[in-house]
N, C-alpha and C. Protein backbone atom coordinates (compact mmCIF):
# COMPACT_ATOMS: atom_id res chain seq x y z
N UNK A 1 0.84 -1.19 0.00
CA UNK A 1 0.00 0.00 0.00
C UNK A 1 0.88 1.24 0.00
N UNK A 2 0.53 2.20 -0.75
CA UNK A 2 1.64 3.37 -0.61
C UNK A 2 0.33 4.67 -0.33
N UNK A 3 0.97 4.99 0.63
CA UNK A 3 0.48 6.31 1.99
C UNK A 3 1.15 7.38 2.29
N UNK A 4 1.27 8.86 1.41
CA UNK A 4 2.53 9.22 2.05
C UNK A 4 1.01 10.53 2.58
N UNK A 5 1.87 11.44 3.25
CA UNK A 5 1.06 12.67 3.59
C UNK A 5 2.06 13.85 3.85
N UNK A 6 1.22 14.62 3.18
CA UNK A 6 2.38 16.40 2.84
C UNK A 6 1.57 17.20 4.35
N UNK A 7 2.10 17.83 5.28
CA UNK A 7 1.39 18.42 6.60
C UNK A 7 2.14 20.13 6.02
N UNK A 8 0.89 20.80 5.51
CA UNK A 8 1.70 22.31 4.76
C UNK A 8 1.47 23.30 6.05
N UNK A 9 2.18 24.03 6.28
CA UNK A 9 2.60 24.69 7.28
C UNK A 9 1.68 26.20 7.18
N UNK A 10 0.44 25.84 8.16
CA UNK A 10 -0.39 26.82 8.14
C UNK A 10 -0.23 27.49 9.36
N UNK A 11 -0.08 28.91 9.13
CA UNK A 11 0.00 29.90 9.95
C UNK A 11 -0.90 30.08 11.34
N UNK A 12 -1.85 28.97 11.45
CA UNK A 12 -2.94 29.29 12.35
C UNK A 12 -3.07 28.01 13.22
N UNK A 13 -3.17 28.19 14.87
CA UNK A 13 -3.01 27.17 15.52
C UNK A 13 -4.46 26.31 15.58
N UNK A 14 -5.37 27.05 15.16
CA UNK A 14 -6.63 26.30 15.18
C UNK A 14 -6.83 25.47 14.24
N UNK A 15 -5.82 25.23 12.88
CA UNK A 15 -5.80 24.50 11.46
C UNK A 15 -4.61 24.16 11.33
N UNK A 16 -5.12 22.99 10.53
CA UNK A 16 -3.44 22.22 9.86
C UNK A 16 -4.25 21.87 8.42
N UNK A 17 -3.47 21.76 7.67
CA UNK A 17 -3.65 21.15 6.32
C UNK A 17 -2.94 20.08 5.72
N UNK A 18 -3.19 19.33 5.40
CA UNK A 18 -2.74 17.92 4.73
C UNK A 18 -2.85 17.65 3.49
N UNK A 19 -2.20 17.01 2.55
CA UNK A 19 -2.38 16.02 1.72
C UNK A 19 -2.11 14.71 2.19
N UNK A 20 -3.11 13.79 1.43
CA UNK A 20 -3.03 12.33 2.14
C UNK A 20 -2.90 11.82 1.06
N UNK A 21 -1.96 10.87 0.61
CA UNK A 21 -1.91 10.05 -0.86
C UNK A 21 -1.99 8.76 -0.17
N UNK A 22 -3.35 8.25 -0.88
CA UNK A 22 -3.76 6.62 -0.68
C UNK A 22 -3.65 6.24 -1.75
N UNK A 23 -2.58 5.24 -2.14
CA UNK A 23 -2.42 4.65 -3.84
C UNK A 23 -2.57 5.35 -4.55
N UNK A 24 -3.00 6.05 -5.39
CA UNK A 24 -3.23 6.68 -6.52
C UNK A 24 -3.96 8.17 -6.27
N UNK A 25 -4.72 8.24 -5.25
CA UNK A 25 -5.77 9.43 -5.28
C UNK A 25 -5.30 10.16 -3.46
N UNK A 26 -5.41 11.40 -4.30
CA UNK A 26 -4.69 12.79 -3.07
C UNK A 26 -6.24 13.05 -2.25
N UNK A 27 -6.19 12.70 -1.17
CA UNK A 27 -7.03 13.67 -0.40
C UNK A 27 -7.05 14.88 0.40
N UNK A 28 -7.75 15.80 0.10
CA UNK A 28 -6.94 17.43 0.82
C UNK A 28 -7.65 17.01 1.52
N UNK A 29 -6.96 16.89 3.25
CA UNK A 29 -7.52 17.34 4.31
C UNK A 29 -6.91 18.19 5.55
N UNK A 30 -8.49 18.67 5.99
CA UNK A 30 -8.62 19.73 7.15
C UNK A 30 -8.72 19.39 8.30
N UNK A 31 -8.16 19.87 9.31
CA UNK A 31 -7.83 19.14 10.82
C UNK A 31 -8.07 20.34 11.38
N UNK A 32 -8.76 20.58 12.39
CA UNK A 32 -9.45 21.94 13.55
C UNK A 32 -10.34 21.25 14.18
N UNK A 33 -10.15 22.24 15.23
CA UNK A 33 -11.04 22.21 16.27
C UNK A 33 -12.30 23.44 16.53
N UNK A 34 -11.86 24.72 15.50
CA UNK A 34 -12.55 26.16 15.49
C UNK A 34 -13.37 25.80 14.87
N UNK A 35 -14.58 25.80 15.27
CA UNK A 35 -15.70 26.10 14.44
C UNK A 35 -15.55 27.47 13.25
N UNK A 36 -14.90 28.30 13.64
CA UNK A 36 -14.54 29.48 12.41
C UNK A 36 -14.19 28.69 10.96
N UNK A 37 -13.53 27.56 11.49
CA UNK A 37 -13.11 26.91 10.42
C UNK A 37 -13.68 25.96 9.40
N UNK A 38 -14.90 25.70 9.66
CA UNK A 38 -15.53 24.94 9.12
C UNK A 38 -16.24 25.31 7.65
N UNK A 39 -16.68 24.61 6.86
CA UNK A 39 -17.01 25.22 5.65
C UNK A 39 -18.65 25.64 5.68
N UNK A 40 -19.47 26.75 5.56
CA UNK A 40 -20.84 26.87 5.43
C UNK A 40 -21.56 25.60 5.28
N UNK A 41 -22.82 26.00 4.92
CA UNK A 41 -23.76 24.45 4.79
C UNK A 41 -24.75 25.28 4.18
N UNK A 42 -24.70 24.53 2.87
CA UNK A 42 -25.92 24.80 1.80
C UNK A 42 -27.18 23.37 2.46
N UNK A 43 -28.61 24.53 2.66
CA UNK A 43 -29.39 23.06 3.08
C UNK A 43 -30.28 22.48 1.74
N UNK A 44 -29.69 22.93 0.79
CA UNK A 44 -30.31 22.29 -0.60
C UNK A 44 -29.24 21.47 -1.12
N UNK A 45 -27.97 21.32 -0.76
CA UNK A 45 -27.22 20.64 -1.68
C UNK A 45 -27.81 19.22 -0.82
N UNK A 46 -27.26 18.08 -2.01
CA UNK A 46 -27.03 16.71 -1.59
C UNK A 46 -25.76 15.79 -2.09
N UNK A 47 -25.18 15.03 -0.88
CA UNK A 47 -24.16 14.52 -0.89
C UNK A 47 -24.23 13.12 -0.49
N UNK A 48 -23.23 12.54 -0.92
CA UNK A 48 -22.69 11.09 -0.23
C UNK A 48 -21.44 11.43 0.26
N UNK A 49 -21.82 11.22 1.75
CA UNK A 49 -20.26 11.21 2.67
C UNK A 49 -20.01 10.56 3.26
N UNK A 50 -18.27 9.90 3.68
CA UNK A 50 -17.92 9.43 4.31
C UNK A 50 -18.24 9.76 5.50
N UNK A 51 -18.54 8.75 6.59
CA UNK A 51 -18.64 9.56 8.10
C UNK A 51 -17.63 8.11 9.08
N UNK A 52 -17.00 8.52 9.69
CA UNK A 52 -16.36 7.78 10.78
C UNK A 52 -16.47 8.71 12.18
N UNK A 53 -16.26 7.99 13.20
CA UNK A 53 -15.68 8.84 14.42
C UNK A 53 -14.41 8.51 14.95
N UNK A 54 -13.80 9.02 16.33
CA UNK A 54 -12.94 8.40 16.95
C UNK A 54 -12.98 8.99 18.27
N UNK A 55 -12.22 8.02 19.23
CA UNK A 55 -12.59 8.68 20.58
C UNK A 55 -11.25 7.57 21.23
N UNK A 56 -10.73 8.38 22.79
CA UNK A 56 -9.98 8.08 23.35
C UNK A 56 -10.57 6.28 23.85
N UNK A 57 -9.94 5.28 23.30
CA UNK A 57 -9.95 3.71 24.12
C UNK A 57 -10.87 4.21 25.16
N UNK A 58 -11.57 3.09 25.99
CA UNK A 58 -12.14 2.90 27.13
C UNK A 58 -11.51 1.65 27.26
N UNK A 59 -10.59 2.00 28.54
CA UNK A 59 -9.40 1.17 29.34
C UNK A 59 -9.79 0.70 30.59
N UNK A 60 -11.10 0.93 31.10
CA UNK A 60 -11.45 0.14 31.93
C UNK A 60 -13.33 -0.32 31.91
N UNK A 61 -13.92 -0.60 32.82
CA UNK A 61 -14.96 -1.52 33.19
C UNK A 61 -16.04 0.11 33.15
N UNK A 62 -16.81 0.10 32.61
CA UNK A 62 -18.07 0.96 32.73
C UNK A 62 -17.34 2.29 32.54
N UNK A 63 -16.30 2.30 31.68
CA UNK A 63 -15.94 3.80 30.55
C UNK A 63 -16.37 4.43 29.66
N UNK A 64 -16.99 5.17 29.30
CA UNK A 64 -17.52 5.55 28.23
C UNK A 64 -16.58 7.08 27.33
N UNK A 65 -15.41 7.06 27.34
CA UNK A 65 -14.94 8.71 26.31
C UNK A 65 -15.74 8.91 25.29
N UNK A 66 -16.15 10.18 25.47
CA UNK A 66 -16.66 10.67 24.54
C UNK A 66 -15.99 10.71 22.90
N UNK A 67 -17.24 11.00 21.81
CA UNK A 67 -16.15 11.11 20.13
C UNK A 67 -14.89 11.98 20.54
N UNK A 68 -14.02 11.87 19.87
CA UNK A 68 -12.78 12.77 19.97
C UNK A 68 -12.77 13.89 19.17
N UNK A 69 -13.07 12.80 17.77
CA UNK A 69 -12.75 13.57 16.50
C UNK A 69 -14.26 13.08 15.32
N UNK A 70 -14.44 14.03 14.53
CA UNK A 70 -15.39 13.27 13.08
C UNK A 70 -14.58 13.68 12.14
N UNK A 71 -15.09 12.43 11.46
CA UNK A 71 -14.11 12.38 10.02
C UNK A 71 -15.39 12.68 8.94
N UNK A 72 -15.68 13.41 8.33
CA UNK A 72 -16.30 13.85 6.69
C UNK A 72 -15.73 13.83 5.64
N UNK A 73 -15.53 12.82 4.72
CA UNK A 73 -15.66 13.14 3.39
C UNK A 73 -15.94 13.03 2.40
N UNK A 74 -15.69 14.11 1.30
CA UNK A 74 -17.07 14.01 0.39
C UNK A 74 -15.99 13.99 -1.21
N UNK A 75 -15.62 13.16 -2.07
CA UNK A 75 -14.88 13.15 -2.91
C UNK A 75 -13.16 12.87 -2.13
N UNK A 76 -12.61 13.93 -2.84
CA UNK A 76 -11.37 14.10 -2.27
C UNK A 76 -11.19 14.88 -1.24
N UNK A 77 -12.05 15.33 -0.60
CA UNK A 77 -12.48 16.66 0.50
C UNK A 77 -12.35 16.23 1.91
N UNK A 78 -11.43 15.70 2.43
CA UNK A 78 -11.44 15.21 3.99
C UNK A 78 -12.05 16.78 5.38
N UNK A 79 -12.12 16.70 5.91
CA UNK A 79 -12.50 17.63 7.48
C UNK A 79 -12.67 16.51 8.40
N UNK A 80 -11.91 16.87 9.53
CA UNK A 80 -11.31 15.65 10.78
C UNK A 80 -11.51 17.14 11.69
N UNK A 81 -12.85 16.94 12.25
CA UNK A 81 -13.20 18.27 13.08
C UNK A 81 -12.94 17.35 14.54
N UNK A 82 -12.33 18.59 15.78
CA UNK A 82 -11.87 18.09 16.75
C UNK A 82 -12.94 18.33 17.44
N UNK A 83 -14.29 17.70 17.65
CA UNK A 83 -15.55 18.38 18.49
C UNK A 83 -15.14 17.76 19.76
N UNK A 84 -14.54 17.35 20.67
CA UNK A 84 -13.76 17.21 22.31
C UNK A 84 -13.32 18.77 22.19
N UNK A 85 -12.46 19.15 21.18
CA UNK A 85 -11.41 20.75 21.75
C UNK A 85 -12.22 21.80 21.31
N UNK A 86 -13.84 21.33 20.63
CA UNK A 86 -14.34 22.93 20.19
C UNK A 86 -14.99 23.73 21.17
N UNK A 87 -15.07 25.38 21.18
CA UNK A 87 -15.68 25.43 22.45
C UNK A 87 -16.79 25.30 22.29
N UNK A 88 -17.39 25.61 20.98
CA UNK A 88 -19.27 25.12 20.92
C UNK A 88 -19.19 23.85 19.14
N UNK A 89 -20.36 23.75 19.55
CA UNK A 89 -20.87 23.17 18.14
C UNK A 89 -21.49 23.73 17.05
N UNK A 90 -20.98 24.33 15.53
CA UNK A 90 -21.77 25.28 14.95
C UNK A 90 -22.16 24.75 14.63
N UNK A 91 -23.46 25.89 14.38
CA UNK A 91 -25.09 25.17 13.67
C UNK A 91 -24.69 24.95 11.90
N UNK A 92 -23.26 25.08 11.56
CA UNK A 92 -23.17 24.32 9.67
C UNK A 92 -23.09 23.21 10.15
N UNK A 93 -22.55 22.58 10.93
CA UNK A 93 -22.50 21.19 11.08
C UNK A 93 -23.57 20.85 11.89
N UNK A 94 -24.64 21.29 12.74
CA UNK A 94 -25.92 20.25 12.93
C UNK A 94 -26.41 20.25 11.78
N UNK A 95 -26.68 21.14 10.83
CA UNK A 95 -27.66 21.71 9.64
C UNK A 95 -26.91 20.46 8.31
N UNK A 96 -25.66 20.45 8.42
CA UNK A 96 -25.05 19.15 7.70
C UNK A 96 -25.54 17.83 7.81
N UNK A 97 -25.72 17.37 9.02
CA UNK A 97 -25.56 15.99 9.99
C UNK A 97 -27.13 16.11 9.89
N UNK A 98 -28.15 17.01 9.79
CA UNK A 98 -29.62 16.77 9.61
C UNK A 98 -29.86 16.75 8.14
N UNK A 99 -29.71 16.82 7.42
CA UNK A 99 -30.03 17.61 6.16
C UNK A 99 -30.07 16.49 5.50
N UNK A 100 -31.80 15.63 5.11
CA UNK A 100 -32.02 14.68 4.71
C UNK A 100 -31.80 14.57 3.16
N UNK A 101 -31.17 15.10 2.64
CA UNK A 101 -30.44 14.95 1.33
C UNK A 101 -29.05 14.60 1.10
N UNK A 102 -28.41 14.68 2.23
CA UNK A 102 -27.36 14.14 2.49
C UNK A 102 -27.10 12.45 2.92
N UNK A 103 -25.94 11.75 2.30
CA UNK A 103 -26.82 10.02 2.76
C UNK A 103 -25.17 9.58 3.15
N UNK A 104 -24.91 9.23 4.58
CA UNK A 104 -23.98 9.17 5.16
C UNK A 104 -23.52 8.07 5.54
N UNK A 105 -22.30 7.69 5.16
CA UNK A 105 -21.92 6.09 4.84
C UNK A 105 -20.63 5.73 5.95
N UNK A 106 -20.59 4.25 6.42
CA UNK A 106 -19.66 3.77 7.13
C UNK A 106 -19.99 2.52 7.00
N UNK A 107 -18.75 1.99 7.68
CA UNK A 107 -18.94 0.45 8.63
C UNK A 107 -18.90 0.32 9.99
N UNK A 108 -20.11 0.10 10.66
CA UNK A 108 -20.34 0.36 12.15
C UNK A 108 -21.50 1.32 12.10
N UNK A 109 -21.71 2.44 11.04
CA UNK A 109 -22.04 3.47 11.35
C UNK A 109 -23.44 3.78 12.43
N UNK A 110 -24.27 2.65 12.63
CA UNK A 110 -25.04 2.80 13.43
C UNK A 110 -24.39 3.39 14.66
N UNK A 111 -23.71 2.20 14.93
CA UNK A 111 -22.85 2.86 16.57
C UNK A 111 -22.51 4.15 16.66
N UNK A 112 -22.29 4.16 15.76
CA UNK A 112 -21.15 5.96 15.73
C UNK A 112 -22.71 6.90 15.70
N UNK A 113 -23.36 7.00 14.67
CA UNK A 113 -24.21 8.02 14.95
C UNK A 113 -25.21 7.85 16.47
N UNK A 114 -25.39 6.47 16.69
CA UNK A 114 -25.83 7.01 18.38
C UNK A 114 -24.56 7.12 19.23
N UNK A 115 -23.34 7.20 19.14
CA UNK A 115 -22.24 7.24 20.09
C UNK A 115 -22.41 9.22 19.98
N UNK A 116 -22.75 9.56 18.53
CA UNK A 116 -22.95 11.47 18.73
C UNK A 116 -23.77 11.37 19.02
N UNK A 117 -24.87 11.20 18.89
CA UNK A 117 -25.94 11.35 19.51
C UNK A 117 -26.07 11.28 21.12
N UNK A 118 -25.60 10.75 21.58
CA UNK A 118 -25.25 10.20 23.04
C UNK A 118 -24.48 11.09 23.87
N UNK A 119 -23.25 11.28 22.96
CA UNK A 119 -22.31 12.62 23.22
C UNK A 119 -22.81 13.93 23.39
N UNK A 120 -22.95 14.16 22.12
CA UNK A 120 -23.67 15.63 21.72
C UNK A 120 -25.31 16.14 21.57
N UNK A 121 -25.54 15.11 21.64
CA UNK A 121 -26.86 15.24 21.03
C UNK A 121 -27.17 15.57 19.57
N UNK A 122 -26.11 15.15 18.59
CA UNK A 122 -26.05 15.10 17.33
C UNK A 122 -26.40 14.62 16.44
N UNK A 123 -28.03 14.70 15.73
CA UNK A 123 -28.25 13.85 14.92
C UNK A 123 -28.05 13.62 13.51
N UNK A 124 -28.07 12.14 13.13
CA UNK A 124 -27.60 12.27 11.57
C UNK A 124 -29.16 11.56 10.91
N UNK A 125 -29.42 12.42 10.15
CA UNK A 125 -31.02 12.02 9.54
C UNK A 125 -30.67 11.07 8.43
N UNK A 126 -29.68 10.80 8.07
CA UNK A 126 -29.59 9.54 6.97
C UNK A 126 -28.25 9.07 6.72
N UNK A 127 -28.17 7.80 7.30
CA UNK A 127 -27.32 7.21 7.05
C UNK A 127 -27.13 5.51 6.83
N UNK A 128 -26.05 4.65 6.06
CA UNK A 128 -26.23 3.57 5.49
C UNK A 128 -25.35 2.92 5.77
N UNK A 129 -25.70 1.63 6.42
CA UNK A 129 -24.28 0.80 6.72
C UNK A 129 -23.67 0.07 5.29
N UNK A 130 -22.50 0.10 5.07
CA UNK A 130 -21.93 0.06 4.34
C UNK A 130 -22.08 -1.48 3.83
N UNK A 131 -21.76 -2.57 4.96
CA UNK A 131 -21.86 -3.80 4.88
C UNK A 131 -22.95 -4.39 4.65
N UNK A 132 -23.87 -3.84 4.48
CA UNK A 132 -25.89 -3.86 4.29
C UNK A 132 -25.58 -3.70 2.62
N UNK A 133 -24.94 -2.48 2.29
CA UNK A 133 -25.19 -2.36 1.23
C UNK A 133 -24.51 -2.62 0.24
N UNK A 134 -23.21 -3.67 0.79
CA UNK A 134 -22.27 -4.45 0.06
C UNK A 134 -23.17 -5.45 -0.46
N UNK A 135 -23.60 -5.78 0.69
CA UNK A 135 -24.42 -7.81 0.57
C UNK A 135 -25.46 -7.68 -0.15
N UNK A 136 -26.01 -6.51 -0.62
CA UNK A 136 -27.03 -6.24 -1.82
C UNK A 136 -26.85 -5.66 -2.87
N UNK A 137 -25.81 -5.28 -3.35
CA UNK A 137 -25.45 -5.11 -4.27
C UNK A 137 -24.25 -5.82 -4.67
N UNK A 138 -23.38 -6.79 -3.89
CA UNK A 138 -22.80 -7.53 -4.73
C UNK A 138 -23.24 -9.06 -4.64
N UNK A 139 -24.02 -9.13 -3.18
CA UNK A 139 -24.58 -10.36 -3.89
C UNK A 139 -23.73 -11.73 -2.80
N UNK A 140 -22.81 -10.96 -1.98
CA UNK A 140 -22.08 -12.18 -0.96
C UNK A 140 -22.28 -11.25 0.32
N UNK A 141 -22.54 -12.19 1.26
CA UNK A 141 -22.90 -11.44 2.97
C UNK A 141 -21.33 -10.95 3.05
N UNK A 142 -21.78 -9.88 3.47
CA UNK A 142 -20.40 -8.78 3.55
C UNK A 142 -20.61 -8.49 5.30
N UNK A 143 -21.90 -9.07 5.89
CA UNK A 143 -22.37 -8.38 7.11
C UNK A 143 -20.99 -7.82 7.96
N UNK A 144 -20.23 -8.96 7.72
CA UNK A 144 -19.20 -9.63 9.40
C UNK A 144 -18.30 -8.67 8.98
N UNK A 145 -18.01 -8.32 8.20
CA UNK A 145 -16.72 -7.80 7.95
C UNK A 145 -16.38 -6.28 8.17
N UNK A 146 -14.92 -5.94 8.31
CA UNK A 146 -14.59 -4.58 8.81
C UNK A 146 -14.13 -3.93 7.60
N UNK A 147 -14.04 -2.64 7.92
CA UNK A 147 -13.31 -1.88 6.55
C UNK A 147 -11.89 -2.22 5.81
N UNK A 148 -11.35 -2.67 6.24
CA UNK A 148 -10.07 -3.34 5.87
C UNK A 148 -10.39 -4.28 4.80
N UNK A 149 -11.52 -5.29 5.02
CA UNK A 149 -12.07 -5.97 4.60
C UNK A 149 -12.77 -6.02 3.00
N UNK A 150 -13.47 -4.96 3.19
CA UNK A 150 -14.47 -4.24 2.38
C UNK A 150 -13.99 -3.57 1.67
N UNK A 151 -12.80 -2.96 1.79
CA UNK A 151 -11.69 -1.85 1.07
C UNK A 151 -11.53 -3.07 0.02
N UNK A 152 -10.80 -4.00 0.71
CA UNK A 152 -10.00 -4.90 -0.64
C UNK A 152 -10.70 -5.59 -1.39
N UNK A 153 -12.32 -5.57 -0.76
CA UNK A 153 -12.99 -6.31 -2.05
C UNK A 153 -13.95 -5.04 -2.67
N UNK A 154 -14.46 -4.22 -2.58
CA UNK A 154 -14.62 -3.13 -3.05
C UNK A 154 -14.08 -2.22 -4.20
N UNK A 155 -13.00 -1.92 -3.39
CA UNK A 155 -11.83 -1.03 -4.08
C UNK A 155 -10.51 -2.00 -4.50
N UNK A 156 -10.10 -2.73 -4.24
CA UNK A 156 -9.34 -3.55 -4.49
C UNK A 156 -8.22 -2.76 -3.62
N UNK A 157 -8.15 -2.84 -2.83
CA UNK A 157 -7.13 -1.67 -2.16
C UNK A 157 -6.97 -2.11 -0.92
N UNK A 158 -5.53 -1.95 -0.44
CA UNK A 158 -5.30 -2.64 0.90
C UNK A 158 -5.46 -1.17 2.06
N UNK A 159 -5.61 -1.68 3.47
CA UNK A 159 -5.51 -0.36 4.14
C UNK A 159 -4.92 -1.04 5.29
N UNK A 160 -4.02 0.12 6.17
CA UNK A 160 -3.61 -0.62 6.85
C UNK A 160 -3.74 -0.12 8.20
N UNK A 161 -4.03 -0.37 9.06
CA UNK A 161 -4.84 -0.35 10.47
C UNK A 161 -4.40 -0.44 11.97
N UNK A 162 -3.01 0.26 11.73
CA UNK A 162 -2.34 -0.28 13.19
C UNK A 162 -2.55 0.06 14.29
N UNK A 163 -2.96 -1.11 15.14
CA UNK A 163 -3.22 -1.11 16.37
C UNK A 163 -3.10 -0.08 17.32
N UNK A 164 -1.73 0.06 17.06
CA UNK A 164 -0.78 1.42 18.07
C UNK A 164 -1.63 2.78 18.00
N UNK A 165 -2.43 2.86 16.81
CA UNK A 165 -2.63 4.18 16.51
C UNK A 165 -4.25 3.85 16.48
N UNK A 166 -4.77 2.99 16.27
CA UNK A 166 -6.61 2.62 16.37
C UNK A 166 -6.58 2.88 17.58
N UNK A 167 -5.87 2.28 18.81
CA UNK A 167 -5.71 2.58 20.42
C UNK A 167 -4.79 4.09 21.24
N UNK A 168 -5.10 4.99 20.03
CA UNK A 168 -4.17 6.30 20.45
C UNK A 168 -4.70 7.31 21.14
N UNK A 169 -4.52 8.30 21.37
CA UNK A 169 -5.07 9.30 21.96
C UNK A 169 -5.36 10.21 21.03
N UNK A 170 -6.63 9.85 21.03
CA UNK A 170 -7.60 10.95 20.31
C UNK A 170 -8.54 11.96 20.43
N UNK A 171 -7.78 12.10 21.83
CA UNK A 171 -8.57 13.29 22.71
C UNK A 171 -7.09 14.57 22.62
N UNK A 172 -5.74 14.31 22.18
CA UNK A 172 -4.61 15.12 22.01
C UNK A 172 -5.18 16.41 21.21
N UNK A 173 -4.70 17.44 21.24
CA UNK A 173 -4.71 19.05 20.83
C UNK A 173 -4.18 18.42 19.59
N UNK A 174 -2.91 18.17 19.41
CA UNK A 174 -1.87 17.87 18.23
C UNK A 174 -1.98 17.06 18.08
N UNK A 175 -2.98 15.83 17.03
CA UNK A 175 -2.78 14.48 16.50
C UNK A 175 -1.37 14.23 15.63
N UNK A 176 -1.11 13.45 15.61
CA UNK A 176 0.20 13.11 14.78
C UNK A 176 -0.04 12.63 13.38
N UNK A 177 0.68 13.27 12.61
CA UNK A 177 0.63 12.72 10.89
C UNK A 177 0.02 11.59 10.97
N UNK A 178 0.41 10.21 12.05
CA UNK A 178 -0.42 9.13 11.29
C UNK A 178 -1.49 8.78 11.80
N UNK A 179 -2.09 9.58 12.96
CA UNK A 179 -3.49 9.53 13.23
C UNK A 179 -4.09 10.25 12.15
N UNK A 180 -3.93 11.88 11.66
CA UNK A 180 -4.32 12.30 10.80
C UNK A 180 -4.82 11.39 9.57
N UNK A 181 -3.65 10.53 9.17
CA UNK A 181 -3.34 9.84 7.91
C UNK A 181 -4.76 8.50 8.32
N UNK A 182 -4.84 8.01 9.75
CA UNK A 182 -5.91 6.98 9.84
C UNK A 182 -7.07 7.52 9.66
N UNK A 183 -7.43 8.58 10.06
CA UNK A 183 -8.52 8.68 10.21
C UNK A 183 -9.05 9.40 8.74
N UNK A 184 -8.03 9.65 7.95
CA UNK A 184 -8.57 10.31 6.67
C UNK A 184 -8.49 9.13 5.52
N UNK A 185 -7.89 8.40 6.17
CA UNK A 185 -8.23 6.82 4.70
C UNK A 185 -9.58 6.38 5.09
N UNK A 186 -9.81 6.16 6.51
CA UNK A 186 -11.27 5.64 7.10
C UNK A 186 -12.55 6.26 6.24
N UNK A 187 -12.61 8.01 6.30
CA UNK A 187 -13.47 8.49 6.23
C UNK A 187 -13.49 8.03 4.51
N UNK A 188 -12.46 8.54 4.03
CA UNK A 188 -12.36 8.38 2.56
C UNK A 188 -12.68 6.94 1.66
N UNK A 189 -12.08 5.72 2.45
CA UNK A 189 -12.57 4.69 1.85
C UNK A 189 -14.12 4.26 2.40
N UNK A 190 -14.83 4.90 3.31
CA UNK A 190 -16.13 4.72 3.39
C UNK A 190 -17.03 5.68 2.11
N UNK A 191 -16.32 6.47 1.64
CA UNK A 191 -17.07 7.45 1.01
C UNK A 191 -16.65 6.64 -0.81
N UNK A 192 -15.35 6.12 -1.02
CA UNK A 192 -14.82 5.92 -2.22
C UNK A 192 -16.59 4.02 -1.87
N UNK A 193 -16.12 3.96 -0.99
CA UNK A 193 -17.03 2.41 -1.40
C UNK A 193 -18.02 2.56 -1.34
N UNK A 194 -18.80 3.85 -0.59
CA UNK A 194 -20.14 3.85 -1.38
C UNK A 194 -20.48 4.35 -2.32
N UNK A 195 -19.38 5.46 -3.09
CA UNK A 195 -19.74 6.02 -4.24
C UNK A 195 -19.78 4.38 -5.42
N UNK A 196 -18.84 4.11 -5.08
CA UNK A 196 -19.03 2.38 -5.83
C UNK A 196 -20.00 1.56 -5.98
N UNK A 197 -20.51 0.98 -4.91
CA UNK A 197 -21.70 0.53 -4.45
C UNK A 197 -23.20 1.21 -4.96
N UNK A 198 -23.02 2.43 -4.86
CA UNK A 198 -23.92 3.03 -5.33
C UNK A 198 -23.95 3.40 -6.85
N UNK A 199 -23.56 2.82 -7.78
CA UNK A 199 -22.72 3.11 -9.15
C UNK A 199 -23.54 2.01 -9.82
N UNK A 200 -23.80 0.74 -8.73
CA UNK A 200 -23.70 -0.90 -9.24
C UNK A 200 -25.57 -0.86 -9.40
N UNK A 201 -25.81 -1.10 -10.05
CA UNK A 201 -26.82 -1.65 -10.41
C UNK A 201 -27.29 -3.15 -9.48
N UNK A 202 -28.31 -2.97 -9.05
CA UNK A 202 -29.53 -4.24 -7.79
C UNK A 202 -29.29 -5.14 -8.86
């Protein structure tokens, strides 16, 4: 698998900027915690987006950490918003996360949208588990399987998932290039496999 990532040196402590190269295709992504930073929200457009979360391990018996981070993306368009370090939640992103024209894709994703929901009180008005909509459109139970999984029969594309960093601290101010780099293949190969999936003809 070849992964590299460019971290361009932005003047502002509330933003970082990235390029993420997964095999062949660049994803620009955005890392903040400022709501200043976020992009408007048209409530007429409609999208297919990647959605993941992440949140600090629960290391013991009746833990619950809250999301850390959300991952969005929509094409090549990553945003890895830090909602743990924001001081509020802007209304472009509830008005996003409601906006039933929008159709929001993962593996797990049930969990995750009641894990915001639970958190924040954040709802997502439409969203599709990924593995639901493997096993009907290609036709083999995809149920069991994780994104790693689904990447390589999907996309034909390997991803790679290390432990060290799935179990990291994702509650940190400063994520490190390769949390950045995890959490923007996640969002992105949920968004590249349903644009696929959704391509395929029932």
């Amino acid at each position: 698998m070849t992964i590299t990532i460019v971290d361009y040196d932005v003047r502002d402590y509330s933003l970082d900027k990235y390029d993420v190269v997964f095999h062949s295709e660049t994803i620009h992504t955005m890392l903040t915690h400022s709501p200043s930073n976020l992009p408007g929200n048209s409530h007429n457009s409609s999208s297919l987006v990647g959605l993941d979360v992440e949140w600090l391990p629960n290391r013991q018996r009746n833990m619950d950490n809250p999301v850390a981070i959300i991952q969005l993306c929509i094409n090549r368009e990553c945003l890895i918003f830090q909602i743990l370090r924001t001081p509020f939640i802007p209304h472009s992103l509830v008005a996003f996360l409601e906006n039933q024209g929008n159709t929001f894709v993962g593996v797990g994703i049930k969990e995750d949208v009641e894990k915001l929901h639970r958190d924040y009180s954040l709802r997502v008005a439409n969203f599709v588990e990924l593995r639901t909509l493997a096993t009907e459109r290609i036709g083999e139970d995809m149920r069991g399987v994780g994104l790693k999984t689904l990447a390589g029969h999907v996309l034909g594309k390997d991803i790679e998932k290390p432990r060290k960093i799935t179990m990291s601290r994702w509650d940190k101010y400063k994520l490190t290039p390769q949390q950045v780099q995890y959490a923007c293949i996640d969002a992105f190969a949920s968004f590249e496999i349903g644009r696929i999936l959704y391509a395929r003809s029932v």
